[in-house]
C-alpha atoms as a PDB file:
ATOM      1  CA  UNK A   1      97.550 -76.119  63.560  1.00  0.00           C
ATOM      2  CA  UNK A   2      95.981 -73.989  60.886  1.00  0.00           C
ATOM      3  CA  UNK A   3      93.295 -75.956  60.201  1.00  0.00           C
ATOM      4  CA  UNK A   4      92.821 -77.086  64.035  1.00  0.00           C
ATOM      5  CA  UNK A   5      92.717 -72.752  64.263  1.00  0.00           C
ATOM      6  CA  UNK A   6      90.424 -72.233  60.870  1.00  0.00           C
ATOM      7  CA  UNK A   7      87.896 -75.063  62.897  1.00  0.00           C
ATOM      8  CA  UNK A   8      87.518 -73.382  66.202  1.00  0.00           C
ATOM      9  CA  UNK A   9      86.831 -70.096  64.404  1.00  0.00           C
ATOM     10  CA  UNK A  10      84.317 -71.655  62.279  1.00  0.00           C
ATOM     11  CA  UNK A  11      82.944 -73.173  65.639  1.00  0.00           C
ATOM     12  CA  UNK A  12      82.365 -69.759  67.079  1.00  0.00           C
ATOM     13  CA  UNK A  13      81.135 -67.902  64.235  1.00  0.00           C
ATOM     14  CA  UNK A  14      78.380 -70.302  64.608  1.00  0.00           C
ATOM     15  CA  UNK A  15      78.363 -69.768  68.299  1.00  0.00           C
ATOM     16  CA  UNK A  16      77.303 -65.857  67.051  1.00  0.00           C
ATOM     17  CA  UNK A  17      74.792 -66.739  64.679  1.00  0.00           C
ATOM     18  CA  UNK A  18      72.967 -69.152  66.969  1.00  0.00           C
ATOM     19  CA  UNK A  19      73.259 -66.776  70.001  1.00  0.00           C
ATOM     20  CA  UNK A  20      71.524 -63.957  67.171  1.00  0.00           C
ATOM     21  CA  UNK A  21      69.090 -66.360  66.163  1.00  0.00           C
ATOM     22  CA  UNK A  22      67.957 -67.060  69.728  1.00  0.00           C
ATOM     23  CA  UNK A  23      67.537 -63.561  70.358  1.00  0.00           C
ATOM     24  CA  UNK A  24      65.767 -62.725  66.941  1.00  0.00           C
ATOM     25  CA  UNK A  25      63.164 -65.679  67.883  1.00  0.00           C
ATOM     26  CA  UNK A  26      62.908 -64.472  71.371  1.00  0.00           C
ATOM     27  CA  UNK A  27      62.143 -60.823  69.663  1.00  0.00           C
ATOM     28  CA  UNK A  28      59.385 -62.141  67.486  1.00  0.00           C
ATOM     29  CA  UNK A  29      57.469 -63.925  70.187  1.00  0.00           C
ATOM     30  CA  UNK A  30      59.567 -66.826  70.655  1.00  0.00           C
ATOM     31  CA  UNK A  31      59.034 -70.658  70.187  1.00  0.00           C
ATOM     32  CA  UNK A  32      60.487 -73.140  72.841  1.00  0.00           C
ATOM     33  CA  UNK A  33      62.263 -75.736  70.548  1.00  0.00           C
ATOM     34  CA  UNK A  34      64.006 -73.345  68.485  1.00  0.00           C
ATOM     35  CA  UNK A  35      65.010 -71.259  71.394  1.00  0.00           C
ATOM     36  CA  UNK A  36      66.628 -74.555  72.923  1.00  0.00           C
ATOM     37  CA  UNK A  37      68.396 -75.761  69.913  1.00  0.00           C
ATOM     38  CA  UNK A  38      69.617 -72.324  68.833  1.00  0.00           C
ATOM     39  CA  UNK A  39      71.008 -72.384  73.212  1.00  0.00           C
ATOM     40  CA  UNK A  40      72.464 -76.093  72.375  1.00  0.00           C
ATOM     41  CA  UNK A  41      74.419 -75.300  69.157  1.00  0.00           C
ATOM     42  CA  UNK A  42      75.973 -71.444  70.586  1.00  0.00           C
ATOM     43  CA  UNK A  43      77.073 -73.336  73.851  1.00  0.00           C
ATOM     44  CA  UNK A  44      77.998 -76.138  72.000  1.00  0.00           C
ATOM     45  CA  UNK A  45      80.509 -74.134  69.681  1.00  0.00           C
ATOM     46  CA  UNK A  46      82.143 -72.184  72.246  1.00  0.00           C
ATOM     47  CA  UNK A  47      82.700 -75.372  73.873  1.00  0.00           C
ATOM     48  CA  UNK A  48      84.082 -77.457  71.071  1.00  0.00           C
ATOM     49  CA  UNK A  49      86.525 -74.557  69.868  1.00  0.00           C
ATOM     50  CA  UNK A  50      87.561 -74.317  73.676  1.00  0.00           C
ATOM     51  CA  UNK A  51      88.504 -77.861  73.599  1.00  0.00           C
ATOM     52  CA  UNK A  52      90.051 -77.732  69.752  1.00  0.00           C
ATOM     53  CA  UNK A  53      91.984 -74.277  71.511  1.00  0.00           C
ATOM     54  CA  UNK A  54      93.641 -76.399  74.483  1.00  0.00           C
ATOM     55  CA  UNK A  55      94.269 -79.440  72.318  1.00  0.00           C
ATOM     56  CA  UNK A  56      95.045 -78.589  69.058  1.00  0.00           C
ATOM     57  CA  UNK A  57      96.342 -74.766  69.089  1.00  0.00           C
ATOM     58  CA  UNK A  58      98.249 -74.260  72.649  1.00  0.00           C
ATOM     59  CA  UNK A  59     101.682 -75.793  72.974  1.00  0.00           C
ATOM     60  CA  UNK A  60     103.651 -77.482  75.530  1.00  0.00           C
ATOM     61  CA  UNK A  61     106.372 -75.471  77.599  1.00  0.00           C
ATOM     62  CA  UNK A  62     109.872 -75.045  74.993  1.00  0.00           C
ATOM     63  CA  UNK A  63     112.595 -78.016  75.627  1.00  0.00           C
ATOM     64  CA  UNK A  64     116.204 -76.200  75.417  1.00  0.00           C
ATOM     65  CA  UNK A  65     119.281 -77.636  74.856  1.00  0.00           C
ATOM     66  CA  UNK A  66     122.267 -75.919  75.610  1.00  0.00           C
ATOM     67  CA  UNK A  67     125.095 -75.429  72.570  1.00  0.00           C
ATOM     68  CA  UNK A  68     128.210 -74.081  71.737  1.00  0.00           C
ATOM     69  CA  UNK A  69     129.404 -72.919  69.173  1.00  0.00           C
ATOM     70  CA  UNK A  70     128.152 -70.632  66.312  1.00  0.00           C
ATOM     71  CA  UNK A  71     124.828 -72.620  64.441  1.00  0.00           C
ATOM     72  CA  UNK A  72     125.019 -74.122  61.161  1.00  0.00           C
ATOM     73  CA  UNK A  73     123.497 -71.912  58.275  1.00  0.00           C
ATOM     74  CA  UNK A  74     120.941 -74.614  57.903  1.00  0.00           C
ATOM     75  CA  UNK A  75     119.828 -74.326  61.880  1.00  0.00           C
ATOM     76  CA  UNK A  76     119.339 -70.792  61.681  1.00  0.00           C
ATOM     77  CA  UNK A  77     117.267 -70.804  58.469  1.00  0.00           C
ATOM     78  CA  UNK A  78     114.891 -73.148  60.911  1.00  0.00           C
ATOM     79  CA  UNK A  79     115.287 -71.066  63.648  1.00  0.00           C
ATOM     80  CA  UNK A  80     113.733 -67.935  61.543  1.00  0.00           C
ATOM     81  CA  UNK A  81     111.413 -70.223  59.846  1.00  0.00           C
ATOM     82  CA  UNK A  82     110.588 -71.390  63.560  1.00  0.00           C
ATOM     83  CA  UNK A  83     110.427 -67.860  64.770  1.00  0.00           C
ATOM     84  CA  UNK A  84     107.779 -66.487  62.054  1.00  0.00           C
ATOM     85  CA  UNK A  85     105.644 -69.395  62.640  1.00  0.00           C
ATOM     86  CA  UNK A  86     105.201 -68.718  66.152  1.00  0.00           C
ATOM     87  CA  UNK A  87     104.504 -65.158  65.428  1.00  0.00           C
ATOM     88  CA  UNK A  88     101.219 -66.673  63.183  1.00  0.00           C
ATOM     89  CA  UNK A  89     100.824 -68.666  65.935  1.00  0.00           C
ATOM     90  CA  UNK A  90     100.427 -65.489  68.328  1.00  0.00           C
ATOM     91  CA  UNK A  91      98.183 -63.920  65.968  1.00  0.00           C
ATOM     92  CA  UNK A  92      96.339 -66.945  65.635  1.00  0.00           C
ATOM     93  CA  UNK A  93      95.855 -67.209  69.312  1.00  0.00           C
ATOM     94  CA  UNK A  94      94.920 -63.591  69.799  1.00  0.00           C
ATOM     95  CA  UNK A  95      92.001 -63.644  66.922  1.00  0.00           C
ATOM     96  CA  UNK A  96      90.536 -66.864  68.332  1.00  0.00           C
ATOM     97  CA  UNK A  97      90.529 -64.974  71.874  1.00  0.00           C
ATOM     98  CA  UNK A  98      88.847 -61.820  70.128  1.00  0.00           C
ATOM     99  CA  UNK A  99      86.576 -64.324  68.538  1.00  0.00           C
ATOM    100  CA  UNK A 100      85.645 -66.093  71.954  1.00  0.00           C
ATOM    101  CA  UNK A 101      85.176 -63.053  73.029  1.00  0.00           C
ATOM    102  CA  UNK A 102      82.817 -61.833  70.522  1.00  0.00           C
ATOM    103  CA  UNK A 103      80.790 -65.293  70.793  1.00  0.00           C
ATOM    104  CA  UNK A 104      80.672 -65.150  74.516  1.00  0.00           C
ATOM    105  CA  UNK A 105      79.067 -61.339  73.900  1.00  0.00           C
ATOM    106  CA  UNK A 106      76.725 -62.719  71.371  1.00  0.00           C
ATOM    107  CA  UNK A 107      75.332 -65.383  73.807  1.00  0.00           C
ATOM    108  CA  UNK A 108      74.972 -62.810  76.696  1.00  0.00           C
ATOM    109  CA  UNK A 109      73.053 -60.312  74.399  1.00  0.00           C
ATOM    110  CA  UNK A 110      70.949 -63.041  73.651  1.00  0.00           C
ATOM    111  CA  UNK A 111      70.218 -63.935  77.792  1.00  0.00           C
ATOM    112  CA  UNK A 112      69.444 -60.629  78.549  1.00  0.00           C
ATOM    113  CA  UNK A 113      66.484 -60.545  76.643  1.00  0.00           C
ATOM    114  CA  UNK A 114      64.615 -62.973  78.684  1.00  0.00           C
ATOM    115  CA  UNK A 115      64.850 -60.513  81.448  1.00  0.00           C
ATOM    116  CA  UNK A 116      61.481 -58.866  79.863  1.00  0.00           C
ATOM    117  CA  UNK A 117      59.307 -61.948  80.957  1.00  0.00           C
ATOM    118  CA  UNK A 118      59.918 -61.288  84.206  1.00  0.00           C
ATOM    119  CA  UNK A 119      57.702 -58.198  83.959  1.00  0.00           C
ATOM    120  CA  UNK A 120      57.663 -54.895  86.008  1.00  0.00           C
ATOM    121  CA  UNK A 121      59.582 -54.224  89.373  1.00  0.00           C
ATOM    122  CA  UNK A 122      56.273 -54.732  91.573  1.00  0.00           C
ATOM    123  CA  UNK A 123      58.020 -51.521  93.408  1.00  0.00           C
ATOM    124  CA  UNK A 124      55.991 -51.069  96.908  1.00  0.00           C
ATOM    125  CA  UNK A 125      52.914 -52.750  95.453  1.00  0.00           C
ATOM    126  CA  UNK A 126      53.125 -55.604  97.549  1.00  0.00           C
ATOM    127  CA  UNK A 127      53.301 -53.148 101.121  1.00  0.00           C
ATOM    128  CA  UNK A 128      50.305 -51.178  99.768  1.00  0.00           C
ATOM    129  CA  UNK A 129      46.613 -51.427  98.732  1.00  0.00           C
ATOM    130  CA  UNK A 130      44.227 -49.583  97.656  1.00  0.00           C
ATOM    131  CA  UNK A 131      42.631 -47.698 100.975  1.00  0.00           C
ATOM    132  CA  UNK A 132      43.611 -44.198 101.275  1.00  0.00           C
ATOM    133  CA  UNK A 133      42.761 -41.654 104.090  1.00  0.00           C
ATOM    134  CA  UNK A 134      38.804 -40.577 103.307  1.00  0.00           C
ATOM    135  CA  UNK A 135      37.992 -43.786 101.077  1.00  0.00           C
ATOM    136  CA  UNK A 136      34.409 -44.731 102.201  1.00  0.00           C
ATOM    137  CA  UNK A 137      34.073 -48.511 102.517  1.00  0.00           C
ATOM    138  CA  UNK A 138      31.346 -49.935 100.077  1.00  0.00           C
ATOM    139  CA  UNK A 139      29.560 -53.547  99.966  1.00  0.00           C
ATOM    140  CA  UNK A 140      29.637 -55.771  97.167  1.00  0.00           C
ATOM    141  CA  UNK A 141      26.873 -54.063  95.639  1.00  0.00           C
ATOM    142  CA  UNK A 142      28.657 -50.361  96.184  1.00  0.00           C
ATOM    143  CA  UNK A 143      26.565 -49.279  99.000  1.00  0.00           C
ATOM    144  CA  UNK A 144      28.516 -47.093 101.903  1.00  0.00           C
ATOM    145  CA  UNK A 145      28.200 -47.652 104.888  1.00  0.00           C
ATOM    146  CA  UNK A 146      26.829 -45.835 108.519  1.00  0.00           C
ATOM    147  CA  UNK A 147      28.184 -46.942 111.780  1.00  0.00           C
ATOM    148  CA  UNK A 148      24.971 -48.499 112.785  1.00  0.00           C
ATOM    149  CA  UNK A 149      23.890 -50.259 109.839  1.00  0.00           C
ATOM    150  CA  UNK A 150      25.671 -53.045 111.004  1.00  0.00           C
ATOM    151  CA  UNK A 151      24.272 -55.339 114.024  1.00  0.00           C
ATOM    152  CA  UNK A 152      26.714 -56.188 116.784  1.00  0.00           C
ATOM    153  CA  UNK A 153      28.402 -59.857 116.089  1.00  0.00           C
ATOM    154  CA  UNK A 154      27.621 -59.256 112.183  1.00  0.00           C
ATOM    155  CA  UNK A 155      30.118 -58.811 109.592  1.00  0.00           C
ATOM    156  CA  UNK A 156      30.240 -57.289 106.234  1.00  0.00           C
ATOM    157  CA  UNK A 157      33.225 -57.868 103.048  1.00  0.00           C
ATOM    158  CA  UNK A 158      33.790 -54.082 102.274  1.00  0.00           C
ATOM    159  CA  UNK A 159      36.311 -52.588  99.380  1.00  0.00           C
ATOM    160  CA  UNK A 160      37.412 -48.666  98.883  1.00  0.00           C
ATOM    161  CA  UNK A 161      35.059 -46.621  96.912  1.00  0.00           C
ATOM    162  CA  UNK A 162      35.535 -47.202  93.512  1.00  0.00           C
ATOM    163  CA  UNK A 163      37.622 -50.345  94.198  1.00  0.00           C
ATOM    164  CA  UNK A 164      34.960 -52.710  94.677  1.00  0.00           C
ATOM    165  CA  UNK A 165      36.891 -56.892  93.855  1.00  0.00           C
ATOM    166  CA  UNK A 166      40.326 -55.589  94.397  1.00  0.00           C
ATOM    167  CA  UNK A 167      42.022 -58.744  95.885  1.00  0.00           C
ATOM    168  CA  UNK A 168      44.477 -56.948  98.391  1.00  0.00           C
ATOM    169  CA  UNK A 169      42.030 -54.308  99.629  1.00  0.00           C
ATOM    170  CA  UNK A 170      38.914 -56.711 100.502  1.00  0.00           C
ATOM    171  CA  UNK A 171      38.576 -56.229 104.300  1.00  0.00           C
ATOM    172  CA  UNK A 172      35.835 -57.884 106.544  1.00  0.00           C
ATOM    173  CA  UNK A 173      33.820 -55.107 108.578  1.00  0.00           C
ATOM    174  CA  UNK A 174      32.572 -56.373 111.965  1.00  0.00           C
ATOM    175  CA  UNK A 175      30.955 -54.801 114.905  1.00  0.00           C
ATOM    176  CA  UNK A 176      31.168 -55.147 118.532  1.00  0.00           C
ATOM    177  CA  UNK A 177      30.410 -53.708 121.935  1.00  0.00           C
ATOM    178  CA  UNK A 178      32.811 -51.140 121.944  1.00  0.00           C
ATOM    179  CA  UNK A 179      32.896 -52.232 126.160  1.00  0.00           C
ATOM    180  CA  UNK A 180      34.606 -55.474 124.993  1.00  0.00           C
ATOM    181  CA  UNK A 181      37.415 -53.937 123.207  1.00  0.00           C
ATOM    182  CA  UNK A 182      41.167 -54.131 124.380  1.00  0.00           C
ATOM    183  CA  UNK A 183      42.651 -52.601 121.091  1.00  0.00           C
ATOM    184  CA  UNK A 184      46.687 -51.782 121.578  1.00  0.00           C
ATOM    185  CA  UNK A 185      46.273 -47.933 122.843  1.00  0.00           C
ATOM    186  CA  UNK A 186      47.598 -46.315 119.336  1.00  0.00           C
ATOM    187  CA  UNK A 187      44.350 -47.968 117.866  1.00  0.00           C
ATOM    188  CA  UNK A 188      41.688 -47.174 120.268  1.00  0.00           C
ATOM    189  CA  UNK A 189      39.900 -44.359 118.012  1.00  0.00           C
ATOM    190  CA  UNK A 190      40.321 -47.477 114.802  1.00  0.00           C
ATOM    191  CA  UNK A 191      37.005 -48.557 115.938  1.00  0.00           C
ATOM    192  CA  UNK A 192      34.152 -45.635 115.778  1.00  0.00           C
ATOM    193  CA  UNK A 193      30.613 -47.121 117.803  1.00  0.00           C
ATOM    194  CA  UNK A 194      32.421 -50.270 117.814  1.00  0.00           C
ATOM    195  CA  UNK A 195      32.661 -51.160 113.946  1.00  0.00           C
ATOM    196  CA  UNK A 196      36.633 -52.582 113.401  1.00  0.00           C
ATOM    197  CA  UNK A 197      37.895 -53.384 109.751  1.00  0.00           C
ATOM    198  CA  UNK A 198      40.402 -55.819 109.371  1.00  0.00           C
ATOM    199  CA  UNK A 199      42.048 -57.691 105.986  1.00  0.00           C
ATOM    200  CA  UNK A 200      40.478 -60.553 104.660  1.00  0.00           C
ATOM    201  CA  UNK A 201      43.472 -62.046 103.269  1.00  0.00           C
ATOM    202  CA  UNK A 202      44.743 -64.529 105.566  1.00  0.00           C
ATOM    203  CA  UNK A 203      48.539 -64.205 107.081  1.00  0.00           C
ATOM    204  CA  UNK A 204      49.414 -67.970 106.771  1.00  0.00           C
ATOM    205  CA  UNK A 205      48.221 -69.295 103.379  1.00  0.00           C
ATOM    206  CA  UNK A 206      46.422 -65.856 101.724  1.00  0.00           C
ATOM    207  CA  UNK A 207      43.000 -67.714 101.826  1.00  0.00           C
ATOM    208  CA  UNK A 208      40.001 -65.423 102.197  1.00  0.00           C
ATOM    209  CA  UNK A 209      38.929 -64.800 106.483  1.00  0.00           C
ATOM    210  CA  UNK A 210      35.075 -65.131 106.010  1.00  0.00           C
ATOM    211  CA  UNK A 211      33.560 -67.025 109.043  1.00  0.00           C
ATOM    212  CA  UNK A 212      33.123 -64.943 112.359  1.00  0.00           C
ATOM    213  CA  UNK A 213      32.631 -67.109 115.070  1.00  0.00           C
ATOM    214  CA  UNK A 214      30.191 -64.693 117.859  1.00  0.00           C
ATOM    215  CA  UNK A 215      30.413 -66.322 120.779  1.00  0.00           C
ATOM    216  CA  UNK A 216      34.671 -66.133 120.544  1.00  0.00           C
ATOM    217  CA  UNK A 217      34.609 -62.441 118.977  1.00  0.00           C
ATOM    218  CA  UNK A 218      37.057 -64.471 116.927  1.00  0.00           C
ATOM    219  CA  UNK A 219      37.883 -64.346 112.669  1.00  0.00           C
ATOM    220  CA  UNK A 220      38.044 -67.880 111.482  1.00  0.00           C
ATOM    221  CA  UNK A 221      40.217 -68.708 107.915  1.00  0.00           C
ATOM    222  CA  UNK A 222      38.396 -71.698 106.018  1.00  0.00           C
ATOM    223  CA  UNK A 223      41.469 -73.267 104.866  1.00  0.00           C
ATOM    224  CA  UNK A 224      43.126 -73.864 107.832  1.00  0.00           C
ATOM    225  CA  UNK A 225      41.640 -72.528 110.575  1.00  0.00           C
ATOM    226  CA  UNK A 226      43.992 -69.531 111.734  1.00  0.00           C
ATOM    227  CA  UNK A 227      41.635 -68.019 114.316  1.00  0.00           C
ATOM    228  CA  UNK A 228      41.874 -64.378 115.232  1.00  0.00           C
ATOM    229  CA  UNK A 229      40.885 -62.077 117.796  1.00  0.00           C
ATOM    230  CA  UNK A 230      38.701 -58.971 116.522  1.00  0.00           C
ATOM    231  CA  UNK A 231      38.794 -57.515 120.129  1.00  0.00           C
ATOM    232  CA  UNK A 232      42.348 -57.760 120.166  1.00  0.00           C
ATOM    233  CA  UNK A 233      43.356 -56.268 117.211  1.00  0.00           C
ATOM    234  CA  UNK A 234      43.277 -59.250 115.139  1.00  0.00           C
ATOM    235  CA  UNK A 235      45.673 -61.401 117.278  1.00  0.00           C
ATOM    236  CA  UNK A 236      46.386 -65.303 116.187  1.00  0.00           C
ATOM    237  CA  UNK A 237      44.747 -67.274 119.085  1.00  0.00           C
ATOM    238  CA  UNK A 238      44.954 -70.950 117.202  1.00  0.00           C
ATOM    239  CA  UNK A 239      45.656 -72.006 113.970  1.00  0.00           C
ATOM    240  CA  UNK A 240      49.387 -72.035 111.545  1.00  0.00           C
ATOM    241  CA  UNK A 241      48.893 -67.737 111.363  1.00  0.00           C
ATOM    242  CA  UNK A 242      51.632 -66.558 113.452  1.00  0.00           C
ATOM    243  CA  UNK A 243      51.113 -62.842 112.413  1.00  0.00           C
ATOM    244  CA  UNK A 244      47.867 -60.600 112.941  1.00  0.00           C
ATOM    245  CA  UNK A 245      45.390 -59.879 110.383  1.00  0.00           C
ATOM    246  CA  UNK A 246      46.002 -55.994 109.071  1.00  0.00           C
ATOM    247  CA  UNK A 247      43.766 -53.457 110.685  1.00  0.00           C
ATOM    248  CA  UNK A 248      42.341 -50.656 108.706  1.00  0.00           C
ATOM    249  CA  UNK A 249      41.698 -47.554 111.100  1.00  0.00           C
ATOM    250  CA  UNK A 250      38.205 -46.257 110.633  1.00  0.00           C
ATOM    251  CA  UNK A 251      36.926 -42.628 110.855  1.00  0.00           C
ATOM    252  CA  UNK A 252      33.150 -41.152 110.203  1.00  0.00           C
ATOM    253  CA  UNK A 253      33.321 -38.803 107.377  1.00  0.00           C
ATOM    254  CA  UNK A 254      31.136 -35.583 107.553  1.00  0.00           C
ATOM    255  CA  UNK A 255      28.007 -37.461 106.090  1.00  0.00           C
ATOM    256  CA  UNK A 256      28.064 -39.692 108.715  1.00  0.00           C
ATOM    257  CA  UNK A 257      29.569 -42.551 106.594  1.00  0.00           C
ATOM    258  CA  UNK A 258      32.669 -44.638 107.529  1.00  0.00           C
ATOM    259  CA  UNK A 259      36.017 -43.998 105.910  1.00  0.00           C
ATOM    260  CA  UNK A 260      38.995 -45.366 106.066  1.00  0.00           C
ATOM    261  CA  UNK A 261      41.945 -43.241 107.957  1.00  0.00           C
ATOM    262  CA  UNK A 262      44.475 -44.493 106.198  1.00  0.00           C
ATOM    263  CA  UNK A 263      45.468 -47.681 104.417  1.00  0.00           C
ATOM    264  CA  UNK A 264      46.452 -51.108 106.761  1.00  0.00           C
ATOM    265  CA  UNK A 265      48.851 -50.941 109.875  1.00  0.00           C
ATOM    266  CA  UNK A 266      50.825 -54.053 108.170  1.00  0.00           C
ATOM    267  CA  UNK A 267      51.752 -55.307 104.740  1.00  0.00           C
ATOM    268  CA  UNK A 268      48.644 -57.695 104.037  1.00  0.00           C
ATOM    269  CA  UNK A 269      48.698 -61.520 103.135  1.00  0.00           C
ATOM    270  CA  UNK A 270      50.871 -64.249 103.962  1.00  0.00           C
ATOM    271  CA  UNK A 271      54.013 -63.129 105.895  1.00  0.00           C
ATOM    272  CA  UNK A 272      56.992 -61.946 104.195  1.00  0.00           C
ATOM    273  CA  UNK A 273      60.487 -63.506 104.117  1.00  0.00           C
ATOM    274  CA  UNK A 274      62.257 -61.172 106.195  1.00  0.00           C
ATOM    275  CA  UNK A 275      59.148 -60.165 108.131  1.00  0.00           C
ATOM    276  CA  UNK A 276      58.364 -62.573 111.590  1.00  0.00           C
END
């Protein structure tokens, strides 16, 4: 039993130093096969002094048979002799435990590093963009833009002042006869001489919203041809989209520019989990 006990330590101890190597490696910028053997050999010694523990170390339930009678002097000498071994045997147990312990700490020290490369909380980053209340909306080039340089049934890819190839602030600016509109009534001043900004990140598959289809007042997505209705707000009217492209509400600064009132009514880009 002592040496089946000496083993299983031995076993862990080298669970520890391969659960500290694999963080150490991790630390200095890691390397993919050492990483997995240094894994392999600490789970592999915890789980060979497990099994020498339950084979080798635990015993059976006691057998007694009943006597009477005062012992022998010879079957009480065993008896103590019996008695101090099982007290090593207690110890024995209860440093192997400690030592488990102390491996299975080792090896979670050396998980928990990992956690890094999954990078930043992205926080609200993901509900959010870049448009604030008063940001002018700028071409490609950085030009702003006046409520009539725009034709009616043309469209323009606009970004925030000073945000110009942001990927979850690109909007498509388009302008219509204001007549035509039927905006939900919370949005009816979104659309100053007719001019309504919407996101050009596609709900269903997050593929750019570049073709404008005139004659339908209608949005068209490229990749699989969600179609959406600019008069109403963005509203799927064929396609996979199930959900509305975002609307940015537009005001006219005091230069006469437009301006954003606001960032997007809706989280933009393909819909969320727990969002319909």
């Amino acid at each position: 039993m002592k040496d089946a006990a000496r083993l299983a330590g031995l076993f862990l101890l080298v669970s520890m130093g391969a659960s500290l190597a694999l963080a150490v490696v991790y630390i200095l910028g890691g390397q993919p096969q050492l990483e997995g053997t240094f894994l392999a050999v600490s789970l592999g010694g915890i789980a060979a002094a497990l099994i020498l523990y339950g084979k080798r170390i635990l015993q059976g339930p006691d057998d007694v048979e009943p006597r009477e009678g005062p012992s022998p002097p010879g079957e009480i000498a065993e008896a103590q002799e019996a008695v101090e071994e099982g007290g090593e045997r207690i110890a024995r147990r209860r440093f192997l435990v400690r030592l488990l312990g102390a491996a299975g700490g080792a090896l979670g020290v050396a998980l928990v590093f990992p956690i890094r490369s999954l990078g930043p909380s992205p926080g609200n980053t993901l509900l959010v963009t870049s448009w604030t209340k008063g940001a002018r909306l700028v071409t490609e080039d950085g030009a702003p833009l006046l409520p009539s340089d725009l034709e009616s049934g043309s469209i323009v890819t606009v970004f925030p002042e000073g945000q110009i190839g942001s990927a979850d602030s690109q909007a498509v600016l388009v302008r219509v006869d204001p007549t035509r509109l039927a905006l939900p009534d919370d949005r009816n001043a979104w659309a100053p001489e007719g001019n309504l900004c919407y996101s050009k990140v596609c709900t269903h598959a997050g593929c750019p919203v570049g073709l404008y289809v005139e004659t339908e007042h209608a949005l068209r997505c490229p990749c699989h041809q969600s179609t959406f209705d600019v008069l109403t707000g963005a509203q799927p009217i064929s396609g996979p989209a199930v959900r509305p492209l975002p609307q940015l509400p537009l005001e006219i600064d005091g230069e006469g520019y437009l301006v954003a009132g606001g960032d997007f009514d809706a989280p933009v880009g393909p819909t969320f989990w727990n969002m319909p």
